[in-house]
Protein backbone atom coordinates (compact mmCIF):
# COMPACT_ATOMS: atom_id res chain seq x y z
CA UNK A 1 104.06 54.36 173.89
CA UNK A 2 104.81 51.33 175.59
CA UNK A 3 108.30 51.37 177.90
CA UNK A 4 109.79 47.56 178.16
CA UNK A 5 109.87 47.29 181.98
CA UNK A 6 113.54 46.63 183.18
CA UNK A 7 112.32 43.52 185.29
CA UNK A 8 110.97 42.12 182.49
CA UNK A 9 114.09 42.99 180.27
CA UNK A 10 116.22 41.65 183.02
CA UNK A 11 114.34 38.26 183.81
CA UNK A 12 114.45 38.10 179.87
CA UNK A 13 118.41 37.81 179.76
CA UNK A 14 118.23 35.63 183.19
CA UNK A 15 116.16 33.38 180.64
CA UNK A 16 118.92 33.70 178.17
CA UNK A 17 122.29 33.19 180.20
CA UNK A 18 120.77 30.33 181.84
CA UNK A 19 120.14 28.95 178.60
CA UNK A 20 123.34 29.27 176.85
CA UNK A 21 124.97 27.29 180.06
CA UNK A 22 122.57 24.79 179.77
CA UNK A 23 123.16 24.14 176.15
CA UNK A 24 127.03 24.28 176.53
CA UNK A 25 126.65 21.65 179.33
CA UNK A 26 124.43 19.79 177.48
CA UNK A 27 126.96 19.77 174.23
CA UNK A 28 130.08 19.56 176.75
CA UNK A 29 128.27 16.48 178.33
CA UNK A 30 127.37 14.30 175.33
CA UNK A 31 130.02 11.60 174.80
CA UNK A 32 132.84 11.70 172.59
CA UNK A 33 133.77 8.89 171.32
CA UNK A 34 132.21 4.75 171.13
CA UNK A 35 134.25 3.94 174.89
CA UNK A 36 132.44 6.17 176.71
CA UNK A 37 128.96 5.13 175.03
CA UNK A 38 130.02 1.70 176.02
CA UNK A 39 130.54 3.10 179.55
CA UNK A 40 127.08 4.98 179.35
CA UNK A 41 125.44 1.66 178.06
CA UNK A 42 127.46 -0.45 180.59
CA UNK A 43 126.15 1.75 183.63
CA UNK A 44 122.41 1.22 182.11
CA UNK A 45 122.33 -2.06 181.43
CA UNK A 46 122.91 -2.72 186.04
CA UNK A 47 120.11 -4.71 187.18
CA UNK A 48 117.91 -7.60 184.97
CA UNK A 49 119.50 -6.25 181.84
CA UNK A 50 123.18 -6.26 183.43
CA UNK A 51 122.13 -9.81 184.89
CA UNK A 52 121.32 -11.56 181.42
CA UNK A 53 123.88 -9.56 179.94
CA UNK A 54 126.78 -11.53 182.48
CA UNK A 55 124.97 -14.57 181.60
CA UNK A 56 124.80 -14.61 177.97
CA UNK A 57 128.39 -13.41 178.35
CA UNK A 58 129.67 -16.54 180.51
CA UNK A 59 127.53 -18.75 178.12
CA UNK A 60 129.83 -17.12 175.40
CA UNK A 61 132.94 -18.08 177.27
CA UNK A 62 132.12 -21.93 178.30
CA UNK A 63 131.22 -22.21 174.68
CA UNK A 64 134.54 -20.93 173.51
CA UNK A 65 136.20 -22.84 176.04
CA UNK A 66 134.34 -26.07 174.60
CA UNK A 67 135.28 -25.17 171.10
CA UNK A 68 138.79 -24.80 172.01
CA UNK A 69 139.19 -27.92 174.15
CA UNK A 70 138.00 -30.17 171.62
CA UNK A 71 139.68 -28.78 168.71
CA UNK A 72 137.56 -28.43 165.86
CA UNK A 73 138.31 -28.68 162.15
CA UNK A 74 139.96 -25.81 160.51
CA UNK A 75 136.90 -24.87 158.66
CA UNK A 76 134.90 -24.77 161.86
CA UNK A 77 137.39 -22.53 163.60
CA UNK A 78 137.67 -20.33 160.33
CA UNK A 79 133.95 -20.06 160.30
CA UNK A 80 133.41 -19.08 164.02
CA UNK A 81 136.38 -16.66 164.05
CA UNK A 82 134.50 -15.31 160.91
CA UNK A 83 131.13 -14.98 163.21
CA UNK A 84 133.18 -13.36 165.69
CA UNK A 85 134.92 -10.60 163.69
CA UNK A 86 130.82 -10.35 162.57
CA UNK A 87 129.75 -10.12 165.99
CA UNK A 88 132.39 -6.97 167.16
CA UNK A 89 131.50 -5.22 163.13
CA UNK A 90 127.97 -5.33 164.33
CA UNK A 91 128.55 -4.21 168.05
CA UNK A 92 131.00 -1.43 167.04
CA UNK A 93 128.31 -0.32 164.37
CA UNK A 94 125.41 -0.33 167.02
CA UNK A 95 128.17 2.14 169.68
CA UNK A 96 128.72 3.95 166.74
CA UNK A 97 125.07 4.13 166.09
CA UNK A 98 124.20 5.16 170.10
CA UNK A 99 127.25 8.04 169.90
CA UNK A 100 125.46 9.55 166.76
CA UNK A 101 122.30 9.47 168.98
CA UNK A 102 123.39 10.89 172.17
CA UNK A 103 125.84 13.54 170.21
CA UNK A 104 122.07 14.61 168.36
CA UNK A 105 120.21 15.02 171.61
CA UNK A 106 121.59 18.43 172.58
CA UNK A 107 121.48 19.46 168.75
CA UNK A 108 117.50 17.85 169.22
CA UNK A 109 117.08 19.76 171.99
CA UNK A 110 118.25 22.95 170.45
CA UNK A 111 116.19 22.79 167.02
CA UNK A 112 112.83 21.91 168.71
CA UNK A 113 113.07 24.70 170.49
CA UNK A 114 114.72 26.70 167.56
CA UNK A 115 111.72 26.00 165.06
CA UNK A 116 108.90 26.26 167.37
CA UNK A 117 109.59 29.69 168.69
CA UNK A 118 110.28 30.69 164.79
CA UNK A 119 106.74 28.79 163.85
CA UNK A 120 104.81 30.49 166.42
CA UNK A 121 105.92 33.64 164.70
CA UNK A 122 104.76 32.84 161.71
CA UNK A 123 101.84 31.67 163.01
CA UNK A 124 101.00 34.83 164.47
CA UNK A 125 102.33 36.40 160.95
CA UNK A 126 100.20 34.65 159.18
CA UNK A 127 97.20 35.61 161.41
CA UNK A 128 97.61 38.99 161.07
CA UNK A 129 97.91 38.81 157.21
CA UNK A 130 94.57 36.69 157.34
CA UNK A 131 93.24 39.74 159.31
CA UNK A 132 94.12 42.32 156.70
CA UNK A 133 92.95 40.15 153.91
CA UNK A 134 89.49 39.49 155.61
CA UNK A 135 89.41 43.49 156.14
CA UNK A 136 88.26 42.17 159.73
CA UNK A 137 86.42 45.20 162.22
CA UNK A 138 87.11 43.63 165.59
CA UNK A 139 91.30 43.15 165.19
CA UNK A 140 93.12 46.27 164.24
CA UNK A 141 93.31 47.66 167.77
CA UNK A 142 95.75 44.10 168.39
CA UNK A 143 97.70 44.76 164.74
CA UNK A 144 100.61 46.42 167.17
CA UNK A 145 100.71 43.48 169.35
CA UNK A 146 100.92 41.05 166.50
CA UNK A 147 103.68 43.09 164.57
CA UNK A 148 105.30 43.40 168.19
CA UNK A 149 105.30 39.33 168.26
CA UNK A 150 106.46 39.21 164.88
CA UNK A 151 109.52 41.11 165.29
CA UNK A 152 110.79 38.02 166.52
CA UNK A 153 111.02 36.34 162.80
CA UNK A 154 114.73 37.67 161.62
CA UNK A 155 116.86 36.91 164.61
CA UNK A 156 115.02 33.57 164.88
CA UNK A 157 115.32 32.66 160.91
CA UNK A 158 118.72 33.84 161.55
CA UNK A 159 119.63 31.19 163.82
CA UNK A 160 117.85 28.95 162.64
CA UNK A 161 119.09 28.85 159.04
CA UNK A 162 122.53 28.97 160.87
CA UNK A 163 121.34 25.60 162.21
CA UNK A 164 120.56 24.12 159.05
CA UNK A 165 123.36 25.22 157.62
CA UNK A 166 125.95 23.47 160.56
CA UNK A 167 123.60 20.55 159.67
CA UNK A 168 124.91 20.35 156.01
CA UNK A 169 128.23 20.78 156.68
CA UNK A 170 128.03 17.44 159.41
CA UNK A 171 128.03 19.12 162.28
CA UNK A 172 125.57 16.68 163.40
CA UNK A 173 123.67 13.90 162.20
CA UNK A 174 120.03 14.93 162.78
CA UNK A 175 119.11 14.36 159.12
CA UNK A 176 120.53 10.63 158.17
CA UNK A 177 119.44 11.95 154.83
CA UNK A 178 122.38 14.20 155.42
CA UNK A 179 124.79 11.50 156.05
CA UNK A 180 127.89 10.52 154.02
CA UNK A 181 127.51 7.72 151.18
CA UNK A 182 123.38 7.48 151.74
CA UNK A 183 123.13 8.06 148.27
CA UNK A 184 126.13 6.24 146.76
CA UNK A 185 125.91 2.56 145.60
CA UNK A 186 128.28 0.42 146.69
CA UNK A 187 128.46 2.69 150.16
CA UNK A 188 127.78 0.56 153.24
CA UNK A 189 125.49 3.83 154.41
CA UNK A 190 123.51 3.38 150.92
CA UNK A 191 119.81 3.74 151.06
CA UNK A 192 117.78 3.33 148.24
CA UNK A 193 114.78 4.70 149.21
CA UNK A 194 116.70 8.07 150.16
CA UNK A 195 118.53 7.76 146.47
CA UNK A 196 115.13 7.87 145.40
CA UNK A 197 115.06 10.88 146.90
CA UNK A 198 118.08 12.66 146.66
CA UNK A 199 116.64 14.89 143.53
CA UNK A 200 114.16 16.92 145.60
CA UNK A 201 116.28 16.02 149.20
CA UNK A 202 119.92 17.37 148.60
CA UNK A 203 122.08 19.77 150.63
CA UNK A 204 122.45 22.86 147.55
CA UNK A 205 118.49 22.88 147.01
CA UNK A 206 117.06 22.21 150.97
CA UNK A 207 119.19 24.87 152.24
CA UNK A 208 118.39 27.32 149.31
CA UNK A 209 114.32 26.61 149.77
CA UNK A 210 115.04 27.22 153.01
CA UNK A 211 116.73 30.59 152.10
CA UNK A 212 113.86 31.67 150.24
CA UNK A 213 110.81 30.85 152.33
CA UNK A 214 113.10 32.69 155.38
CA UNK A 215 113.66 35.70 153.19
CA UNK A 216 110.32 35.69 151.55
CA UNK A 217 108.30 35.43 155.37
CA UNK A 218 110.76 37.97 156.21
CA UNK A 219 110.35 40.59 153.50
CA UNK A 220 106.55 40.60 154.01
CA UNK A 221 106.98 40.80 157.36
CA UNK A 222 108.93 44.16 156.70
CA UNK A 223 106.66 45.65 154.11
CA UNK A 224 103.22 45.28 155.87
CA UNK A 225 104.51 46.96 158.65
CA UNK A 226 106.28 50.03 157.40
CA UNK A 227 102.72 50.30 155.48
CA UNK A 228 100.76 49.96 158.42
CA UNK A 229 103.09 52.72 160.28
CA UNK A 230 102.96 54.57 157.49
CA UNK A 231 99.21 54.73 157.30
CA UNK A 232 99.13 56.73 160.58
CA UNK A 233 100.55 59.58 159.01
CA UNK A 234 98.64 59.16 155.75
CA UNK A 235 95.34 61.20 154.75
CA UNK A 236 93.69 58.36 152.50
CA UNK A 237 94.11 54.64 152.70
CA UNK A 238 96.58 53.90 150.07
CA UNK A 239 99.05 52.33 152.22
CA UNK A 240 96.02 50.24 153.60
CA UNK A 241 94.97 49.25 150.30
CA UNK A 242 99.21 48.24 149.51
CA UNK A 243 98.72 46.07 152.56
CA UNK A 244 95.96 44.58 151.56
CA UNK A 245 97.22 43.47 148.35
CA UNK A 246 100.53 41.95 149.25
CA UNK A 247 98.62 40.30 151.83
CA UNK A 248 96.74 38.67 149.80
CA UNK A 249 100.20 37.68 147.62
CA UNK A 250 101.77 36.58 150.93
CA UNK A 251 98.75 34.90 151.72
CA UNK A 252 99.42 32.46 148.85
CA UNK A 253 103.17 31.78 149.15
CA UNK A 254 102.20 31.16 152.51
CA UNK A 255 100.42 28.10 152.29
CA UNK A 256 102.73 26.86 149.88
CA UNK A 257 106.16 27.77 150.76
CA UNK A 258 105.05 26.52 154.58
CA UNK A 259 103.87 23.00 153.15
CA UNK A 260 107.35 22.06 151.64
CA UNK A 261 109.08 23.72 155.33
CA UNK A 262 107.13 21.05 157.42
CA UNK A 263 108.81 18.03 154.19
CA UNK A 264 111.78 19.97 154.46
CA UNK A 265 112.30 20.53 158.26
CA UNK A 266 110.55 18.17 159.78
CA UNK A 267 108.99 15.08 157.83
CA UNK A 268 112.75 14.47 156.44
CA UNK A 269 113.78 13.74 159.71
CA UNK A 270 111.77 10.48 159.20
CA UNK A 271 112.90 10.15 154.88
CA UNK A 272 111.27 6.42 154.39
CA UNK A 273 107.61 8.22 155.87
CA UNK A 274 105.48 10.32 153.97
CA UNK A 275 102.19 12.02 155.01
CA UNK A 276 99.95 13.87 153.08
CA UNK A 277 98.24 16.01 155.79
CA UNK A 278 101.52 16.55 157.44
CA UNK A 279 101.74 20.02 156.18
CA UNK A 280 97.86 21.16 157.49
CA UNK A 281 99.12 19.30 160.33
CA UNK A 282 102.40 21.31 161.49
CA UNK A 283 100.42 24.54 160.60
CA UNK A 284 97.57 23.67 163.31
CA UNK A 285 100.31 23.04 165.40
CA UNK A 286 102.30 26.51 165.38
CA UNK A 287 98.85 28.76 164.44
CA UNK A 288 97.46 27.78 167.20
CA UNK A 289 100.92 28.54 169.27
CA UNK A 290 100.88 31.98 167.62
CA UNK A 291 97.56 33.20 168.28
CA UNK A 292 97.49 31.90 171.77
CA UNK A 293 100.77 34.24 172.12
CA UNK A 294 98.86 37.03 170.91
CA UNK A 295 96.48 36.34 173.41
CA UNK A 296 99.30 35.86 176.53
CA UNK A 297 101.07 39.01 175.18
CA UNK A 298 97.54 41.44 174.85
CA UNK A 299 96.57 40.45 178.84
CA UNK A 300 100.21 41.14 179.90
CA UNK A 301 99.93 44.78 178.16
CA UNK A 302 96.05 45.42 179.37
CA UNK A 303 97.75 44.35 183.00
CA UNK A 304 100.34 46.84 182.66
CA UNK A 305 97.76 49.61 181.77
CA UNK A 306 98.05 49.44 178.00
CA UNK A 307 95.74 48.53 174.79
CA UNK A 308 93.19 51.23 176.90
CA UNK A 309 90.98 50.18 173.89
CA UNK A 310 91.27 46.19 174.32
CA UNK A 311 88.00 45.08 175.78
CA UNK A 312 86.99 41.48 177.05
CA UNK A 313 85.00 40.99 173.46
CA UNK A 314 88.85 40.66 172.10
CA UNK A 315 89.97 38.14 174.66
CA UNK A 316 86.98 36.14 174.24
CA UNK A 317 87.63 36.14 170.43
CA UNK A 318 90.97 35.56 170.43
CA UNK A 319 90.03 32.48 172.71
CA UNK A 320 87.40 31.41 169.99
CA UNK A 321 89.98 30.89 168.04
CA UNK A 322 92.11 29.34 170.39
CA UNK A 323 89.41 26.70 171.29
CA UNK A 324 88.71 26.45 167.37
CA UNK A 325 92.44 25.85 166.19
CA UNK A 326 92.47 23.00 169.09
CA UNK A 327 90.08 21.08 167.61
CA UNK A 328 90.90 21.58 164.18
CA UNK A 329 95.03 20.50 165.30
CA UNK A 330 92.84 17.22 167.14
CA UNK A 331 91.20 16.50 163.83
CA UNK A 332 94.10 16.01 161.68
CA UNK A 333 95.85 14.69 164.13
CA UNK A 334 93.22 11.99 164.57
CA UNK A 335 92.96 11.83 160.95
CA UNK A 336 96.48 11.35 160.20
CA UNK A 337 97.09 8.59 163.01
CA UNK A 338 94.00 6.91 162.44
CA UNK A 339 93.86 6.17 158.45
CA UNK A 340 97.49 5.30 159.15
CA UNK A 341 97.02 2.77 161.95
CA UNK A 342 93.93 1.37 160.60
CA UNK A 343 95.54 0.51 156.65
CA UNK A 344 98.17 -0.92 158.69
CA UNK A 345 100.83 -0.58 156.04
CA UNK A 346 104.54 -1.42 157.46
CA UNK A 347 106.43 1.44 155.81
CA UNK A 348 103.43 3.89 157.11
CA UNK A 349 102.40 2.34 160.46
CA UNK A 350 106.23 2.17 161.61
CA UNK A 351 106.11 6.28 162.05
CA UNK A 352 103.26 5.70 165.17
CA UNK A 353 104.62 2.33 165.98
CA UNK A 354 107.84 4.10 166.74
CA UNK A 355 106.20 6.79 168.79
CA UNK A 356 103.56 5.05 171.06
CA UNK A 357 106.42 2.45 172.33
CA UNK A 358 109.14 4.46 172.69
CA UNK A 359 107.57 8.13 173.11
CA UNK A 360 103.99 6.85 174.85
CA UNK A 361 103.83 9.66 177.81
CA UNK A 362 104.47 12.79 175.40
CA UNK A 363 102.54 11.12 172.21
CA UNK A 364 99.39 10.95 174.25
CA UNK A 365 99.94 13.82 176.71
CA UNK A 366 100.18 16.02 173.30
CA UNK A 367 96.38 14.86 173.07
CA UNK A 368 95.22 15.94 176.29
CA UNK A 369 97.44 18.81 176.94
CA UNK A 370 96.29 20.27 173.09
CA UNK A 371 92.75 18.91 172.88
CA UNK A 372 91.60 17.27 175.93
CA UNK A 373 92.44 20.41 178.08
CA UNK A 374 91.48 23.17 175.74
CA UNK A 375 87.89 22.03 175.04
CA UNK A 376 86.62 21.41 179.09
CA UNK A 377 88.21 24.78 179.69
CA UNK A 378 87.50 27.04 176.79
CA UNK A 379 84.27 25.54 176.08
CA UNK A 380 82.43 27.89 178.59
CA UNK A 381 81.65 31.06 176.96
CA UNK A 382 82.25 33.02 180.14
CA UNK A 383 85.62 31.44 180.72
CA UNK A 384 86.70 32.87 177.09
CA UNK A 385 86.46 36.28 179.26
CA UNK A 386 88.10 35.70 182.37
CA UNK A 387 92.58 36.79 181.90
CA UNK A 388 93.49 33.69 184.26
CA UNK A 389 91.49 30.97 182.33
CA UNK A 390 93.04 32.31 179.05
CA UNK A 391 96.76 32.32 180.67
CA UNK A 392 96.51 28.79 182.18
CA UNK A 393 95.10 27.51 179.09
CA UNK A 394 97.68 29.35 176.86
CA UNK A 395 100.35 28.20 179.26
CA UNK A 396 99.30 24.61 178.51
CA UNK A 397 98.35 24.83 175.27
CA UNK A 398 102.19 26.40 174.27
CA UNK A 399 103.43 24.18 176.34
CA UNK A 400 101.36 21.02 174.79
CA UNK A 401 102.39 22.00 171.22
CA UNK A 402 106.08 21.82 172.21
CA UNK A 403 105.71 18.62 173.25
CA UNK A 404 104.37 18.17 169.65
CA UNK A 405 107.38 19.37 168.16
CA UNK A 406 109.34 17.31 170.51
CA UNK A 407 107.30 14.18 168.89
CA UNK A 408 107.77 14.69 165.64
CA UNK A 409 111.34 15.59 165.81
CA UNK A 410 112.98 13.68 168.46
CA UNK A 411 111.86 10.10 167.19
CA UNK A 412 113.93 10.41 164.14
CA UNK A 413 117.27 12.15 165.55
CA UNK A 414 117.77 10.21 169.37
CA UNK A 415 115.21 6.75 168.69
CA UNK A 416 114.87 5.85 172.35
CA UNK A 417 117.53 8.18 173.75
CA UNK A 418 115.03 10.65 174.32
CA UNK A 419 115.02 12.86 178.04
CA UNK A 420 113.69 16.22 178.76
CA UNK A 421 116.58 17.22 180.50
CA UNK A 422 119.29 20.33 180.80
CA UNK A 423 119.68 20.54 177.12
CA UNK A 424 115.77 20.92 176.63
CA UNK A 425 114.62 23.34 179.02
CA UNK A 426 118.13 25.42 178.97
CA UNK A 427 117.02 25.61 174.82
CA UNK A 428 113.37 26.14 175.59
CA UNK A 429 114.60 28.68 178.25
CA UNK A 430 117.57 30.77 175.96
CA UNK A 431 114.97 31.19 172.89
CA UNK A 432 111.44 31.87 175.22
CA UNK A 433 114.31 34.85 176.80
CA UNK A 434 115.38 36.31 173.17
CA UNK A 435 111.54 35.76 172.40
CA UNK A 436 110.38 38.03 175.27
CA UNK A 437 113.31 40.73 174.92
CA UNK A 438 112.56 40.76 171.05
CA UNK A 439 109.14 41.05 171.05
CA UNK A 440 109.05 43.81 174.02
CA UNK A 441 111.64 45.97 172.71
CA UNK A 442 109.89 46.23 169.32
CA UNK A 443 106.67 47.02 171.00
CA UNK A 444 108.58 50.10 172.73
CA UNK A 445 109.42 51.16 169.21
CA UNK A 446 105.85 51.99 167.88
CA UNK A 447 102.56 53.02 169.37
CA UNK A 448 99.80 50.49 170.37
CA UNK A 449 97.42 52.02 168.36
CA UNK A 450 96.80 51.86 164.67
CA UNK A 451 95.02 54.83 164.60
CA UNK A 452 94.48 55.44 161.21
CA UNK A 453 93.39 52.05 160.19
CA UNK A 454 89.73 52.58 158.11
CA UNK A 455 88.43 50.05 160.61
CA UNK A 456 90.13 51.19 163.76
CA UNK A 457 87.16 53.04 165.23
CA UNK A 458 85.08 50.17 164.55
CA UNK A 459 87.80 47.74 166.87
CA UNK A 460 87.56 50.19 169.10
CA UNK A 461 83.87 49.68 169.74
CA UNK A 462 83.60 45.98 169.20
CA UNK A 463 81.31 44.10 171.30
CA UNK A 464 80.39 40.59 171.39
């Protein structure tokens, strides 16, 4: 039986505490109302922007003072105190559009972090059911590790469907499809393409989709391991062969149910864009995050003197498929930007448009941090073997598909606001510490070994 080490379980709430102070600071900071965005945006513009902003100003004033001195018509005067009422609509709707911004980034910051430590989970979720559907030899000696990991899912859906839940009641306004009168004609927020919308993307049936791929991930999550436990004590495989077959059932929910999360979660953040590989695309993304975890997790355990039966054949498989998922996440991604770019359609193109001007560092350093990276490393057959290689590449590799998150998310809630500041490493920081203490307390709860799995003695044994 595994015993969760108290300086891991205390560096885990460090994690925590630190995180919930960053996130209150980073809510407590964001400004309140449109004077003290003007103040923000005042203190920016100092310098070339401040410079031709006084200029453009005092060109504004000599022309007023010209107007005025030679006393134009009635009509004219009418008409330019007409442009200037304009002028202040459209500058008090731009503050108001900056507040909305800056008042998302800590919210942002919060749900990146939020859905990719929930994703990863089901990433490594939906490994393991993959596992028990392919009846695979060389994995059931890591099932405990993986159902350790995946402990994680019902205090993460929790908070997250709290989230999405503050988000519907305008806590925020990280989905403008959320916002009031986007739907309404005759509103001055009306949007026609999100009317067009508003049958599939409306408040009642997002959150309750979101209720039932939660509880549905959730529930399997439950079953397959009180089977699995189960099966130690059994004398025949009947709880092996129930595991199989709701595997199999989960299997295909899965892929479904996870499709509509990644229109539902994140492509709505962006409601005019639509992608039809978005769905393969977000599941590269966070399978590749889960089974690298797996992989972090299992060399942390075989450090501390555990998995006794975890051999370097394991590590260098679960590497394969760390190296494989890379390039398969590279190949949509490609795939994605590059029909979009190269059919150069406005309404499609804006979505990367968007990204490489305003987000150009972590757009392309998603690339090389998730593809570039992964392949000169974990290329080498040898370095699939060696615990170091496979920790600095995980590191980087988690890392890298954060960043990914951050890209796809960010874009649509702050524009060009964007920092990685408090608010995003105090969130990254409060969820990886309920992720470790999670995960580590569930593995005390259970032994390492599946022992009476029908292929356990033939993971014991694996060699590659």
């Amino acid at each position: 039986m595994y015993t969760f080490s108290s300086k891991l379980k205390t560096f885990s709430i460090i994690l925590m505490v630190l995180g919930l102070l960053g996130i209150g600071y980073g809510f407590l900071s964001a400004p309140k109302d449109i004077q003290e965005v003007e103040k923000i945006l005042a203190a920016d513009a100092h310098g070339s922007h401040g410079a031709a902003h006084e200029e453009s100003a005092e060109a504004s004033h000599k022309e007023a003072g010209h107007h005025e001195a030679a006393e134009a018509s009635h009509e004219e005067h009418k008409g330019a105190k007409h442009a200037e009422v304009s002028g202040a609509d459209e500058h008090e709707k731009h503050l108001e559009h900056v507040l909305h911004q800056l008042q998302n980034k800590p919210w942002s910051a919060l749900y990146v972090a939020c859905i990719f430590f929930l994703l990863l989970s089901m990433g490594v979720l939906a490994f393991y059911a993959i596992q028990q559907v392919a009846q695979a030899g060389w994995s059931p000696v890591l099932f405990r590790v993986m159902q350790g990991i995946t402990a994680y899912l019902p205090a993460g859906s929790i908070i997250f469907f709290i989230i999405l839940v503050l988000c519907g009641l305008h806590f925020n306004h990280i989905f403008v499809w959320l916002g009031e009168g986007v739907t309404e004609k005759g509103s001055a927020n009306y949007d026609a393409i999100i009317a067009g919308k508003s049958g599939y993307l409306n408040f009642p049936f997002w959150i309750a989709r979101a209720f039932v791929f939660l509880l549905g991930w959730n529930l399997y999550r439950i079953y397959s391991r009180k089977n699995c436990l189960a099966q130690d004590e059994a004398n025949d495989d009947l709880y092996y062969k129930k595991n199989f077959k709701i595997s199999a059932g989960f299997l295909v929910f899965f892929i479904v149910s996870e499709s509509i999360m990644s229109w539902d979660w994140i492509m709505s953040f962006d409601p005019h864009w639509f992608s039809t590989l978005f769905g393969w695309y977000v599941f590269a993304s966070f399978f590749v995050s889960g089974i690298t975890s797996i992989a972090l997790v299992t060399i942390y355990l075989k450090s501390k003197g555990y998995l006794e039966y975890v051999n370097t054949s394991h590590i260098h498989d679960l590497a394969k498929f760390m190296f494989g998922i890379s390039v398969f996440w590279t190949y949509l991604w490609f795939s994605q930007f590059m029909l979009i770019w190269y059919a150069n359609i406005p309404e499609e193109v804006t979505y990367f448009v968007t990204r490489i001007q305003l987000y150009n560092l972590p757009f392309f350093g998603a690339v090389v941090m998730n593809f570039v990276f992964p392949l000169l490393i974990l290329i080498n057959t040898d370095f699939k073997r060696l615990n170091w290689v496979i920790v600095m590449a995980g590191t980087v590799i988690l890392l890298g598909h954060y960043v990914d998150f951050f890209n796809m998310i960010m874009p649509g809630t702050v524009g060009d606001k964007w920092f990685i500041g408090i608010p995003e490493i105090a969130s990254i920081l409060f969820f990886l510490g309920l992720f470790i203490f999670v995960v580590f307390t569930a593995l005390t709860k259970a032994p390492l070994l599946a022992k009476r799995n029908p292929f356990i003695e033939e993971s014991k044994h694996f060699h590659y």
